[in-house]
N, C-alpha and C. Protein backbone atom coordinates (compact mmCIF):
# COMPACT_ATOMS: atom_id res chain seq x y z
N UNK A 1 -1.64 -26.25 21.70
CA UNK A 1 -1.35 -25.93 20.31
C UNK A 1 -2.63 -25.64 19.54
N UNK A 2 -3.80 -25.91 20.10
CA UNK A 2 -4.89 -26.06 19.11
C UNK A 2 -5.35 -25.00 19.20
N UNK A 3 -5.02 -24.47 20.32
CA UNK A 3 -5.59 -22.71 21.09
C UNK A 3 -4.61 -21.81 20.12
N UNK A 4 -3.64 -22.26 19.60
CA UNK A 4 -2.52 -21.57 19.21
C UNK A 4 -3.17 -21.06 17.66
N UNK A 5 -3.46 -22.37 17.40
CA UNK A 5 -4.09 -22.46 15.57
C UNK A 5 -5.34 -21.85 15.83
N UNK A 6 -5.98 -22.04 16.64
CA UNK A 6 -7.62 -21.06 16.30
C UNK A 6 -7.03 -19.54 16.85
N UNK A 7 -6.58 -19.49 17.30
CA UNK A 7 -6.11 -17.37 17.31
C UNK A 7 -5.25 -17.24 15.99
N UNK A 8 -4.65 -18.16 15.43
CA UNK A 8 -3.69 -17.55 14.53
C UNK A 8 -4.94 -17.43 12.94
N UNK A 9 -6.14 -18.54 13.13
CA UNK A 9 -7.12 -18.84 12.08
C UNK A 9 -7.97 -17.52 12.52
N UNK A 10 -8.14 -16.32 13.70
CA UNK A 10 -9.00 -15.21 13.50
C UNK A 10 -8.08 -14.08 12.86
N UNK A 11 -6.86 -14.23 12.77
CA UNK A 11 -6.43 -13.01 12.01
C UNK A 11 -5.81 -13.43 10.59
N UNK A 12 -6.69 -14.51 10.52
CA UNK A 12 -6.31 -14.37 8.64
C UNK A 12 -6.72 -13.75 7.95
N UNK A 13 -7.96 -13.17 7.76
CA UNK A 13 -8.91 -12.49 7.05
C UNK A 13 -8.09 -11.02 6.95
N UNK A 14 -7.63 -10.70 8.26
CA UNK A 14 -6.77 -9.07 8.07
C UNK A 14 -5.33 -9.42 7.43
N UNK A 15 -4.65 -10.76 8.12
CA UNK A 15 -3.56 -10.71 6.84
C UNK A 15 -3.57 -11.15 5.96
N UNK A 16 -4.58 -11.30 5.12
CA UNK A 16 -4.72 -11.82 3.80
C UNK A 16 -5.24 -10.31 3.26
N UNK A 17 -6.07 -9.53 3.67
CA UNK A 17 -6.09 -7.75 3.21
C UNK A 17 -5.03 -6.95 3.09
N UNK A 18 -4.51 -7.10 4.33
CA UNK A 18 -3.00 -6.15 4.33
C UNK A 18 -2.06 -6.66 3.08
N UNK A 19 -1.98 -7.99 2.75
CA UNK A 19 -0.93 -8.48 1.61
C UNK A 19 -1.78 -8.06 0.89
N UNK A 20 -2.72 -8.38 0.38
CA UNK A 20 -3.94 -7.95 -1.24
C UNK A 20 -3.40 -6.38 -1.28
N UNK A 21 -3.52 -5.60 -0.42
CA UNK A 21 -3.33 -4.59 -0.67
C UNK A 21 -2.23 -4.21 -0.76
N UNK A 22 -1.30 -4.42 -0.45
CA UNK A 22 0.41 -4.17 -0.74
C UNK A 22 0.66 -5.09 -2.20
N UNK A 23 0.21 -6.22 -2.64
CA UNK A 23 0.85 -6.87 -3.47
C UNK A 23 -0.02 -7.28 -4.65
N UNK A 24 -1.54 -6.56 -4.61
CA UNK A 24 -2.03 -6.20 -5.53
C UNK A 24 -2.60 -7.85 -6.58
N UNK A 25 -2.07 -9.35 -5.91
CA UNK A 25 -2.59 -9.95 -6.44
C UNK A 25 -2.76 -11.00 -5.66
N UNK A 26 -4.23 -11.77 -5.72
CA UNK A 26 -4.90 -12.46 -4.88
C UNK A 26 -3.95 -13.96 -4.64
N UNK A 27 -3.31 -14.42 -5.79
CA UNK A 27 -2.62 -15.72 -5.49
C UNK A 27 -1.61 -15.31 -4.68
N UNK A 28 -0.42 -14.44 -4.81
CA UNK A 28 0.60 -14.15 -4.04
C UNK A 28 0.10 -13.13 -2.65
N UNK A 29 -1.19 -13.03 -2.14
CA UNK A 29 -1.83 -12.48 -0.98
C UNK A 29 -2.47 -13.97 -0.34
N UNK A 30 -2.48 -14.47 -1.10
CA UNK A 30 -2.70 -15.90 -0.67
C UNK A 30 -1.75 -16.75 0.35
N UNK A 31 -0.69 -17.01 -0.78
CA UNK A 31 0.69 -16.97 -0.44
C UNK A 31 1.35 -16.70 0.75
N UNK A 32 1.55 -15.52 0.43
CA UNK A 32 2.08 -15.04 1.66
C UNK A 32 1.58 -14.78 3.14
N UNK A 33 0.05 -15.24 3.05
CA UNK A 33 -1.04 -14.72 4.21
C UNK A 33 -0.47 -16.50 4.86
N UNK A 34 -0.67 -17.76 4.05
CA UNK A 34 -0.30 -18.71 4.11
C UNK A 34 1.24 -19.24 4.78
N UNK A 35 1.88 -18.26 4.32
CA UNK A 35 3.43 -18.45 4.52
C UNK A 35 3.72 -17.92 5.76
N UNK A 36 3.21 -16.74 6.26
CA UNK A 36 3.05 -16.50 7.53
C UNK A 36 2.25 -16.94 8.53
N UNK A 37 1.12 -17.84 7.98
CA UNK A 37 1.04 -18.41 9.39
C UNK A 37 1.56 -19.38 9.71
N UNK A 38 2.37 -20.19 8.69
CA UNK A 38 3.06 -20.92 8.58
C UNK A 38 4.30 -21.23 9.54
N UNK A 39 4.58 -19.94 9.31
CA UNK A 39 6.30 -19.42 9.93
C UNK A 39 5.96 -19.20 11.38
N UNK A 40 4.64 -18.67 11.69
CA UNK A 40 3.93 -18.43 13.39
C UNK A 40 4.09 -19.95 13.65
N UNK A 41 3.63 -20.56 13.42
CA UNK A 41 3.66 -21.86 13.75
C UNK A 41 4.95 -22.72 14.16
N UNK A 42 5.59 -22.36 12.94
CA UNK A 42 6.96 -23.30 13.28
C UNK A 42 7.84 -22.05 14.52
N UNK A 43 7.37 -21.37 14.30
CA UNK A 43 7.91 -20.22 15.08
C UNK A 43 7.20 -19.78 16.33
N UNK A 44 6.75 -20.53 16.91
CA UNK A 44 5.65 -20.33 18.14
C UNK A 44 7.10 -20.00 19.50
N UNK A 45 7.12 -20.37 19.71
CA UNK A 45 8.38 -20.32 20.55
C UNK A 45 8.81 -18.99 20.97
N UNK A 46 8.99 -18.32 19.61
CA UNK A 46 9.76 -16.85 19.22
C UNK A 46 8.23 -15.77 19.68
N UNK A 47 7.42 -16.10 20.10
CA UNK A 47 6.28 -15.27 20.83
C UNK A 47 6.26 -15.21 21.91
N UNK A 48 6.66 -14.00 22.25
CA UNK A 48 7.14 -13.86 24.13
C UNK A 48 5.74 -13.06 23.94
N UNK A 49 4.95 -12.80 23.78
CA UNK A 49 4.17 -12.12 24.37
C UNK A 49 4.05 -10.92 24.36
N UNK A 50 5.19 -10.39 23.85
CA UNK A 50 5.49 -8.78 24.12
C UNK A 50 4.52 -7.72 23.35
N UNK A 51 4.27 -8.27 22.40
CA UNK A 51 3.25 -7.44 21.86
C UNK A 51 1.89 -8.41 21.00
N UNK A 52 1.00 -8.13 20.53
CA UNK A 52 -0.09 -8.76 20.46
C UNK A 52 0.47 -9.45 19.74
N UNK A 53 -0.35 -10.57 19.25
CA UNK A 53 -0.36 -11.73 18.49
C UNK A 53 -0.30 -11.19 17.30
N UNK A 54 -1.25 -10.62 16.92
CA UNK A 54 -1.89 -9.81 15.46
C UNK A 54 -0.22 -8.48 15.01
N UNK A 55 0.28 -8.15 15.79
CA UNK A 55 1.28 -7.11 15.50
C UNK A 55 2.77 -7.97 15.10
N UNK A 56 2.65 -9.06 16.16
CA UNK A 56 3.76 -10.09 15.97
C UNK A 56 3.48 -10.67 14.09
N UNK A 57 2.39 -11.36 13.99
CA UNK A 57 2.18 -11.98 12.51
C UNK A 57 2.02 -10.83 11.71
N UNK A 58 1.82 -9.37 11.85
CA UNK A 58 1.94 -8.50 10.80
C UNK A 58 3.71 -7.84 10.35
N UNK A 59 4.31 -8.58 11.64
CA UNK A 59 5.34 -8.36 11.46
C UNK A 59 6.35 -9.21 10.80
N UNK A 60 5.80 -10.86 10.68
CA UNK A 60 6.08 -11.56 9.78
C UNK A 60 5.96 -11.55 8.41
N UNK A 61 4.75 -11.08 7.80
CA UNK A 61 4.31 -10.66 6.95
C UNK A 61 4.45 -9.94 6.32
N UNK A 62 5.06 -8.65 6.62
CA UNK A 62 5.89 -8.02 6.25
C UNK A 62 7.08 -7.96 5.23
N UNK A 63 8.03 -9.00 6.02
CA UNK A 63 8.61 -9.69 5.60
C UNK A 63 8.82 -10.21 4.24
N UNK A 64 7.79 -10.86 4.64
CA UNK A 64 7.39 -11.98 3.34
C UNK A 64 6.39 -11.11 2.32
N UNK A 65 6.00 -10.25 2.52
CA UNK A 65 5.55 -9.22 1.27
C UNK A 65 6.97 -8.35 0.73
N UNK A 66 7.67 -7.82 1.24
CA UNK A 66 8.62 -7.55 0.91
C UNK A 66 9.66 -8.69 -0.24
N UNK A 67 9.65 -9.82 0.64
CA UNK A 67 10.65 -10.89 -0.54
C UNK A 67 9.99 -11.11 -1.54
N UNK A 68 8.27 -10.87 -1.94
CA UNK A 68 7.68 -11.06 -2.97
C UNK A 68 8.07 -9.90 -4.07
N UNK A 69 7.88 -8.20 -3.06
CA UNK A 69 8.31 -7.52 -3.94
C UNK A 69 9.79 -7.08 -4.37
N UNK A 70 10.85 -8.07 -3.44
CA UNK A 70 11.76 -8.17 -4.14
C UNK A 70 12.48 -8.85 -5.57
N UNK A 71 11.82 -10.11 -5.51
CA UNK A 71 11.58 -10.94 -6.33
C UNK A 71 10.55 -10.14 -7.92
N UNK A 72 9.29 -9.34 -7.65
CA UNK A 72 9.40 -8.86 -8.73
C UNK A 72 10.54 -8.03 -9.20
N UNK A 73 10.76 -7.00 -8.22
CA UNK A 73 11.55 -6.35 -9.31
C UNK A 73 12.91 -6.69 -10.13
N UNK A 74 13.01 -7.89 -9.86
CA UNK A 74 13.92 -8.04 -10.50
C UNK A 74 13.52 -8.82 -12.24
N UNK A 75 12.11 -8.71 -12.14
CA UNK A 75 11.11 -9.20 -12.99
C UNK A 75 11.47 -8.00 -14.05
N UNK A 76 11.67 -7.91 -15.48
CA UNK A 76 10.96 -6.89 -16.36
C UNK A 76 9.50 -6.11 -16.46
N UNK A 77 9.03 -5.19 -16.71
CA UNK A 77 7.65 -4.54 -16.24
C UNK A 77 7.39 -5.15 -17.40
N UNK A 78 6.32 -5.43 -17.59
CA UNK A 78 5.28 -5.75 -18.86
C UNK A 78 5.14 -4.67 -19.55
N UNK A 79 4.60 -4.40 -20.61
CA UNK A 79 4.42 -3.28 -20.97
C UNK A 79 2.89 -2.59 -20.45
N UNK A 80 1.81 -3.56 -20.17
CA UNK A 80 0.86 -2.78 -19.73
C UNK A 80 1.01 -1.58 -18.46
N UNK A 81 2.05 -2.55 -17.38
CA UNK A 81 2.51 -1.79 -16.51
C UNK A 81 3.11 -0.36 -16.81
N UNK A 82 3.93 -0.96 -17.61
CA UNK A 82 4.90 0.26 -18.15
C UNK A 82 3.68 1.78 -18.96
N UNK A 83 2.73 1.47 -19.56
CA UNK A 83 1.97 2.29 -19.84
C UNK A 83 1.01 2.54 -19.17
N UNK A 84 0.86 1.75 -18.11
CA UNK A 84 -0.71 2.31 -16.97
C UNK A 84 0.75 3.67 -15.87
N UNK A 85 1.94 3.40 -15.92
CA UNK A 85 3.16 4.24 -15.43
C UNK A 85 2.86 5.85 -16.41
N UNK A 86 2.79 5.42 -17.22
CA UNK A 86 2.99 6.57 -18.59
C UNK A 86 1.69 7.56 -18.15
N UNK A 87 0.77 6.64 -18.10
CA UNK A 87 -0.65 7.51 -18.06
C UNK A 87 -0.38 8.20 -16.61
N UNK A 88 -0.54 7.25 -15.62
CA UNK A 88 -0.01 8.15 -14.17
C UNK A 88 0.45 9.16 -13.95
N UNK A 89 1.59 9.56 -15.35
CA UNK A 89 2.37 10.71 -14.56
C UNK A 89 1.86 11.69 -15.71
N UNK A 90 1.06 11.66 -16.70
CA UNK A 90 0.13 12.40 -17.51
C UNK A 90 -1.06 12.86 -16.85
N UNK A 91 -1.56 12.06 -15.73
CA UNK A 91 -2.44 12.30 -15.01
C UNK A 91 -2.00 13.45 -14.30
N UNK A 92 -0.66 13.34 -13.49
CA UNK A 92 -0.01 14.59 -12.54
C UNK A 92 -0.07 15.91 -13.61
N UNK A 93 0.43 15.30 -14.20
CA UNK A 93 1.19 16.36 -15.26
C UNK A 93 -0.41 17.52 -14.99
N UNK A 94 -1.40 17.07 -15.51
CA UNK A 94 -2.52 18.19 -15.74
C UNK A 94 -3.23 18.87 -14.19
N UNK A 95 -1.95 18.38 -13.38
CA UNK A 95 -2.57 19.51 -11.78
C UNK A 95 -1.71 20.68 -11.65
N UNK A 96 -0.84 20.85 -12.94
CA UNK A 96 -0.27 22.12 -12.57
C UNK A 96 -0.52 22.70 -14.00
N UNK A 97 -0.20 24.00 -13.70
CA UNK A 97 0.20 24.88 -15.25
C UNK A 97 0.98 25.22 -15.51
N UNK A 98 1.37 25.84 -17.22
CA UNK A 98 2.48 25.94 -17.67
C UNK A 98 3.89 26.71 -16.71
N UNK A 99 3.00 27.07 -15.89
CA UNK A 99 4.66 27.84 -14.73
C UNK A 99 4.98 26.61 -13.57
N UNK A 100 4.28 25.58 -13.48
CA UNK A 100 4.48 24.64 -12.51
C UNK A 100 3.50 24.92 -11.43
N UNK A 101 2.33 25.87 -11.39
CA UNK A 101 1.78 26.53 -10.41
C UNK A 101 0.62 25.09 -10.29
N UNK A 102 -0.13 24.70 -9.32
CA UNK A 102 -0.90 24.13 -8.91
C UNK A 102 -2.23 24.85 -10.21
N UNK A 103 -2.79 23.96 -10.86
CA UNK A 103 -3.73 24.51 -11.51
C UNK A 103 -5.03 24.81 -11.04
N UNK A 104 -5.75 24.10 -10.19
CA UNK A 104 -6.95 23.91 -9.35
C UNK A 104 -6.12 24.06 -7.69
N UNK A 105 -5.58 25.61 -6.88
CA UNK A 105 -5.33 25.44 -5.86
C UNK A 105 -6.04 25.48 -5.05
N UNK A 106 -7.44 24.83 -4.56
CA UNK A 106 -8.19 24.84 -3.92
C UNK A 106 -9.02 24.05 -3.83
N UNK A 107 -8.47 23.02 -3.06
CA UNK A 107 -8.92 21.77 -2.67
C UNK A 107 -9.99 21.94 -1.77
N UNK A 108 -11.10 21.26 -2.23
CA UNK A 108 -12.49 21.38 -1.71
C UNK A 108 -12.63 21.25 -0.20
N UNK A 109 -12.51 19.96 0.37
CA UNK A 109 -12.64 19.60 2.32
C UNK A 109 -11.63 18.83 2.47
N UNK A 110 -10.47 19.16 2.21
CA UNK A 110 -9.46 18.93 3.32
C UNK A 110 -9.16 19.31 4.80
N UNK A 111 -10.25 20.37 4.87
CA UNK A 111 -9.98 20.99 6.19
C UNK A 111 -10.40 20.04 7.50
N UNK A 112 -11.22 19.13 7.45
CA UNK A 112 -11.60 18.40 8.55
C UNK A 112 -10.92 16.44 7.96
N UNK A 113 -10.32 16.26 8.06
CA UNK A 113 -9.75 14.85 7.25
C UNK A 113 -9.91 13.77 8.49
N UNK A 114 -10.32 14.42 9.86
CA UNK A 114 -10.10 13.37 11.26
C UNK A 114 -11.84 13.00 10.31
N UNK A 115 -13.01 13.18 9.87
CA UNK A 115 -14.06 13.08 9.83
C UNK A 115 -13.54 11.38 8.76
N UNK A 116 -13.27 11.95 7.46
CA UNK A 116 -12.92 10.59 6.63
C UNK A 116 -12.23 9.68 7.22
N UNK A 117 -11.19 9.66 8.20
CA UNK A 117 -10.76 8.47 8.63
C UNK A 117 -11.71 7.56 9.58
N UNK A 118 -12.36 8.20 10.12
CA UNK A 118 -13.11 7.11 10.84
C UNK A 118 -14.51 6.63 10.03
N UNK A 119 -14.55 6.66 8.42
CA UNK A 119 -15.39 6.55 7.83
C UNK A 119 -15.35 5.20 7.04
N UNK A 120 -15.81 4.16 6.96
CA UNK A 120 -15.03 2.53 6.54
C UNK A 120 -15.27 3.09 4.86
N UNK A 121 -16.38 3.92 4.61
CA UNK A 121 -16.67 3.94 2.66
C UNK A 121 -15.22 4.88 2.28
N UNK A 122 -14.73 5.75 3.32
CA UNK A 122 -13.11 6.27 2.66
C UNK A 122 -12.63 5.21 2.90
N UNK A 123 -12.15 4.76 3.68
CA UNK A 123 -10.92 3.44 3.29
C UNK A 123 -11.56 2.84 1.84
N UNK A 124 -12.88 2.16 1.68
CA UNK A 124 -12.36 1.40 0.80
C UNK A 124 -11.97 2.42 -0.43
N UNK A 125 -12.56 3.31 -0.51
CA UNK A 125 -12.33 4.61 -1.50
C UNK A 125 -10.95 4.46 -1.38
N UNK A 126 -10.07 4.72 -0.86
CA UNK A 126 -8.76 4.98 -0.51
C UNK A 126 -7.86 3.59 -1.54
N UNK A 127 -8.68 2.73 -0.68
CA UNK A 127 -7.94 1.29 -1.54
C UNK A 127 -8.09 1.19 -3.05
N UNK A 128 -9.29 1.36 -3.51
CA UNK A 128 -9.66 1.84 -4.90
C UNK A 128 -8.81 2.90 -5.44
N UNK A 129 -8.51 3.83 -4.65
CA UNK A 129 -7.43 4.91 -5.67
C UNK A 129 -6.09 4.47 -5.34
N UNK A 130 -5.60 3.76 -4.23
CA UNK A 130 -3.99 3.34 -4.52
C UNK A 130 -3.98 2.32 -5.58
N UNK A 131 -5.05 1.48 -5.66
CA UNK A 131 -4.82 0.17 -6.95
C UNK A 131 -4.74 0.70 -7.84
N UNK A 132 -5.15 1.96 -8.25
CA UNK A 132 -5.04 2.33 -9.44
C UNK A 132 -3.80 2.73 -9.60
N UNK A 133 -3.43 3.30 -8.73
CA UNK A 133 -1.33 4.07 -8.83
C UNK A 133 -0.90 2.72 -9.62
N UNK A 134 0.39 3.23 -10.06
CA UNK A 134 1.59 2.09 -10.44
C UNK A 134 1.76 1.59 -9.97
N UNK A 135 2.30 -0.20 -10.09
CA UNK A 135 2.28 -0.59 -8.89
C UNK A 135 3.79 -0.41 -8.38
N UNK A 136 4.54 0.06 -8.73
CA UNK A 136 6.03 0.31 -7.70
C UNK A 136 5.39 1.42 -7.03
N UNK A 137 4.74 2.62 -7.73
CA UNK A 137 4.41 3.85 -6.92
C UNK A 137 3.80 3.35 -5.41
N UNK A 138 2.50 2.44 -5.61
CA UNK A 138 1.81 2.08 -5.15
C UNK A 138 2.75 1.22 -3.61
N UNK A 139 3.48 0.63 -4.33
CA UNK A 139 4.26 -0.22 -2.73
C UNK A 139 5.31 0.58 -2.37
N UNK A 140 5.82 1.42 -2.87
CA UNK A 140 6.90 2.24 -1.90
C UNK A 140 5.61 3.13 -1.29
N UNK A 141 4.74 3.74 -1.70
CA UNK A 141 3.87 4.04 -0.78
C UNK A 141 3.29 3.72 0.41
N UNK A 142 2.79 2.38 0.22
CA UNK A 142 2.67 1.40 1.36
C UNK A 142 3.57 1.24 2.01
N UNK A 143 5.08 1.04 1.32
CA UNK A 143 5.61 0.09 2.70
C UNK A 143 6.50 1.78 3.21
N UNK A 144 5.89 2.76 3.18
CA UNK A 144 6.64 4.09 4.03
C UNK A 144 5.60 4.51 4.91
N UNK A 145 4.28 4.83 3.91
CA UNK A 145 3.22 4.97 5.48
C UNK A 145 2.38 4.01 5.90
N UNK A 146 2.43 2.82 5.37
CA UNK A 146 1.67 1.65 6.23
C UNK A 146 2.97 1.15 6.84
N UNK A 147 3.47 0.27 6.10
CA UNK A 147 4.42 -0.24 7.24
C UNK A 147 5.35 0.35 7.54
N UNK A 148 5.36 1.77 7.23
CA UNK A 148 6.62 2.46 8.44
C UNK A 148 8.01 2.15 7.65
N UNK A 149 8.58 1.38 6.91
CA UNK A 149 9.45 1.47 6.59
C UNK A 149 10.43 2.71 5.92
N UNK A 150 12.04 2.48 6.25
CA UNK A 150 12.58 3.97 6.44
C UNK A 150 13.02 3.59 4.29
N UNK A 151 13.42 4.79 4.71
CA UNK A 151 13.81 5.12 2.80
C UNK A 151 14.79 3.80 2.10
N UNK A 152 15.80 3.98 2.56
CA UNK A 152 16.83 2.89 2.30
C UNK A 152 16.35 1.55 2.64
N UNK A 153 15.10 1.45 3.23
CA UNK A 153 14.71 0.07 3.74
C UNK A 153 13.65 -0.43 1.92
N UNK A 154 13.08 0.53 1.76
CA UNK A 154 12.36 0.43 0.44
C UNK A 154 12.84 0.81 -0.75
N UNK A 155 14.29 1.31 -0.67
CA UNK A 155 14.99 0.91 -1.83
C UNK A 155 15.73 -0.06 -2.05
N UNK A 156 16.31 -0.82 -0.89
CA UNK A 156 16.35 -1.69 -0.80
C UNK A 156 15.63 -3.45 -1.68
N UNK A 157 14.45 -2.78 -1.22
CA UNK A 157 13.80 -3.69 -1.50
C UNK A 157 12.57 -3.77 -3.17
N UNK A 158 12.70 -2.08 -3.81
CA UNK A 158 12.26 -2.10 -4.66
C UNK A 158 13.52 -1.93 -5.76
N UNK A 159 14.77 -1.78 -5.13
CA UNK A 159 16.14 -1.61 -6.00
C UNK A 159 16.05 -0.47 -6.41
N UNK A 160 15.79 0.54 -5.93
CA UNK A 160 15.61 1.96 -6.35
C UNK A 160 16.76 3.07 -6.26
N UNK A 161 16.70 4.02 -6.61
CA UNK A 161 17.83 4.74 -5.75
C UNK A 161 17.28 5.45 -4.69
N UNK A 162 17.34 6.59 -3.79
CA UNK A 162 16.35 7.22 -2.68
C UNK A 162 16.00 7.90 -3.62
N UNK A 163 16.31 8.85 -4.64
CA UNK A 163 15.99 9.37 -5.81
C UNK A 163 14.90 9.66 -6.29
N UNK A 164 14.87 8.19 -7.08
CA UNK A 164 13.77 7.70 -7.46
C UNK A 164 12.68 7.30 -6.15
N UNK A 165 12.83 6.41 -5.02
CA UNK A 165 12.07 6.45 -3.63
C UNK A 165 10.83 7.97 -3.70
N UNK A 166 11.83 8.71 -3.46
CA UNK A 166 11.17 9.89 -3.68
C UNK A 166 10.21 10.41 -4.12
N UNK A 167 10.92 10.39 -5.72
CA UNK A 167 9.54 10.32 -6.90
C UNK A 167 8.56 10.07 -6.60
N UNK A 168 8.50 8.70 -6.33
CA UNK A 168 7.85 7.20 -6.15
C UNK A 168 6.78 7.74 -5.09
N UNK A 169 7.22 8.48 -4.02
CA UNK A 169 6.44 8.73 -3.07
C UNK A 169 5.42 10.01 -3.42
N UNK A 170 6.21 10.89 -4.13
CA UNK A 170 5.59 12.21 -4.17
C UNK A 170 4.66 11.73 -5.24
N UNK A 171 4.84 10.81 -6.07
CA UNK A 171 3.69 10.00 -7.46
C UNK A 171 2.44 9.72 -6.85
N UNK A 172 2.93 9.12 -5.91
CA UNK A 172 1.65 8.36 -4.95
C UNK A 172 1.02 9.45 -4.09
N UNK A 173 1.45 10.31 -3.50
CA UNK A 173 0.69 11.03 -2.61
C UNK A 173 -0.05 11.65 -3.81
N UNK A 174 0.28 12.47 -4.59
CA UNK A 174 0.15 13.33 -5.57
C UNK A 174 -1.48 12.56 -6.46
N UNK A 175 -1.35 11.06 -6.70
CA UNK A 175 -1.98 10.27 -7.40
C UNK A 175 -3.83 9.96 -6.25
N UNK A 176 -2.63 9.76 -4.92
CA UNK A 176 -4.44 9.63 -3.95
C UNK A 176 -5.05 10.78 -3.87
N UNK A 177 -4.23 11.94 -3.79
CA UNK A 177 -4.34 13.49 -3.57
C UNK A 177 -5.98 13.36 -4.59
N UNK A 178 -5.49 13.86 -5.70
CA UNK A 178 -5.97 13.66 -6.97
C UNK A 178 -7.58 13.29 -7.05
N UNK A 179 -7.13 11.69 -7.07
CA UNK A 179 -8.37 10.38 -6.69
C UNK A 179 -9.00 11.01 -5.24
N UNK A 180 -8.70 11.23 -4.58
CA UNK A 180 -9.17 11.38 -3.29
C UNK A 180 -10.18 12.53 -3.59
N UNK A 181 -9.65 13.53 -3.62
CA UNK A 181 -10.24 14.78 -4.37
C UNK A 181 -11.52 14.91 -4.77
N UNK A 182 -11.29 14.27 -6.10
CA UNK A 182 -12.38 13.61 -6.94
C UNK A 182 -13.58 13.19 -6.55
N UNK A 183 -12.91 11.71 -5.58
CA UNK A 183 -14.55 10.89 -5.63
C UNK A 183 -15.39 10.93 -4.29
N UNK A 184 -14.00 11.41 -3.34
CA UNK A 184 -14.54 12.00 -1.79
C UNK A 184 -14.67 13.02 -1.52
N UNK A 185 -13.74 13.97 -1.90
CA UNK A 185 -14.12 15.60 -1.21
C UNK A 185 -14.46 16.73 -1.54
N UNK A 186 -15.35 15.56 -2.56
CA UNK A 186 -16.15 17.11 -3.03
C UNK A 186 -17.59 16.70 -2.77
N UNK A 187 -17.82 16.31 -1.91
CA UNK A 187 -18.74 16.04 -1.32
C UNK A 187 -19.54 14.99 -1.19
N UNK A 188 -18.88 13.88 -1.98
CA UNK A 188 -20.11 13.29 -2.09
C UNK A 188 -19.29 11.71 -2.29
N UNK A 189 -19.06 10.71 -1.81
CA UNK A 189 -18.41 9.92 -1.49
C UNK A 189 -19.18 8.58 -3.03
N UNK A 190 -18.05 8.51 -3.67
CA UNK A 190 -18.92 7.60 -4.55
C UNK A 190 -17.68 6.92 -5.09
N UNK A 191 -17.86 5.60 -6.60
CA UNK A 191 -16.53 4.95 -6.93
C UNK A 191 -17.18 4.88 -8.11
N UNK A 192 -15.95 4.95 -9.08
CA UNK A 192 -16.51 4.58 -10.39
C UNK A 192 -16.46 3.53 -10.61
């Protein structure tokens, strides 16, 4: 068992990131980094082995980031939220022109993008421009291309309609697009 607790104590540091970054606040990334190793534990048993250790507890975790962001939404938005939302889509609003046409269609270095991923200063760049999204934008984002989850699985869980899902998604791509743009590809990799 003690072999059990020191492998489950080297991947805290990544699931305590993966929640920060889906749930945007350090006590409930706490939480839930906590709650899952928790559940590994009482749940040792339920580890056949089949896939790594680290994929098994991200798969708990999951979970349990999800019941957090179920539990907000059933929360009222604050109003800061509600107006850092307002500004967001004022932000979109000025990438097109009055016909809906892309206003700036010519995005600087998108053409080579395998180069930024293996670059650690884009990720954190990356993390810096999703915190800034809304945060519903921000986790239906996450939980479709980080954790893979299907449409109805994240409306589900943000109470959305696919509708809105949608939105939600095209907000967020549209929002890193943007940010991304900006502080990485135009050459010169920096954060405000």
């Amino acid at each position: 068992m003690a072999d059990f607790l020191i492998e489950l104590q080297q991947h805290r540091d990544y699931l305590y990131r993966y929640a920060l970054l889906q749930l945007r606040d350090p006590d409930q990334a706490e939480d839930v980094t906590q709650e899952t190793l928790l559940a590994a534990v009482e749940q040792k048993s339920g580890f056949a082995g089949k896939s790594s250790l680290k994929t098994w507890l991200t798969g708990i975790l999951k979970f349990k980031i999800i019941d957090v962001i179920r539990a907000r939404s059933r929360e009222p938005l604050a109003s800061e939220e509600q107006q850092l939302a307002q500004e967001g889509l004022g932000e979109l609003e000025t990438l097109f022109d009055e016909r809906g046409h892309w206003a700036t269609p010519n995005v600087s270095d998108w053409s080579k993008p395998e180069h930024a991923l293996s670059n650690s200063q884009f990720w954190q760049l990356f993390e810096w421009c999703q915190q800034r999204l809304p945060v519903k934008t921000a986790q239906a984002f996450m939980m479709r291309e980080v954790m893979g989850l299907e449409i109805a699985e994240i409306c589900k869980a943000l109470e959305v309609t696919a509708t809105n899902c949608s939105v939600l998604l095209y907000r967020a791509r549209m929002g890193l697009r943007t940010c991304l743009n900006e502080k990485w590809f135009d050459g010169e990799a920096r954060t405000a």
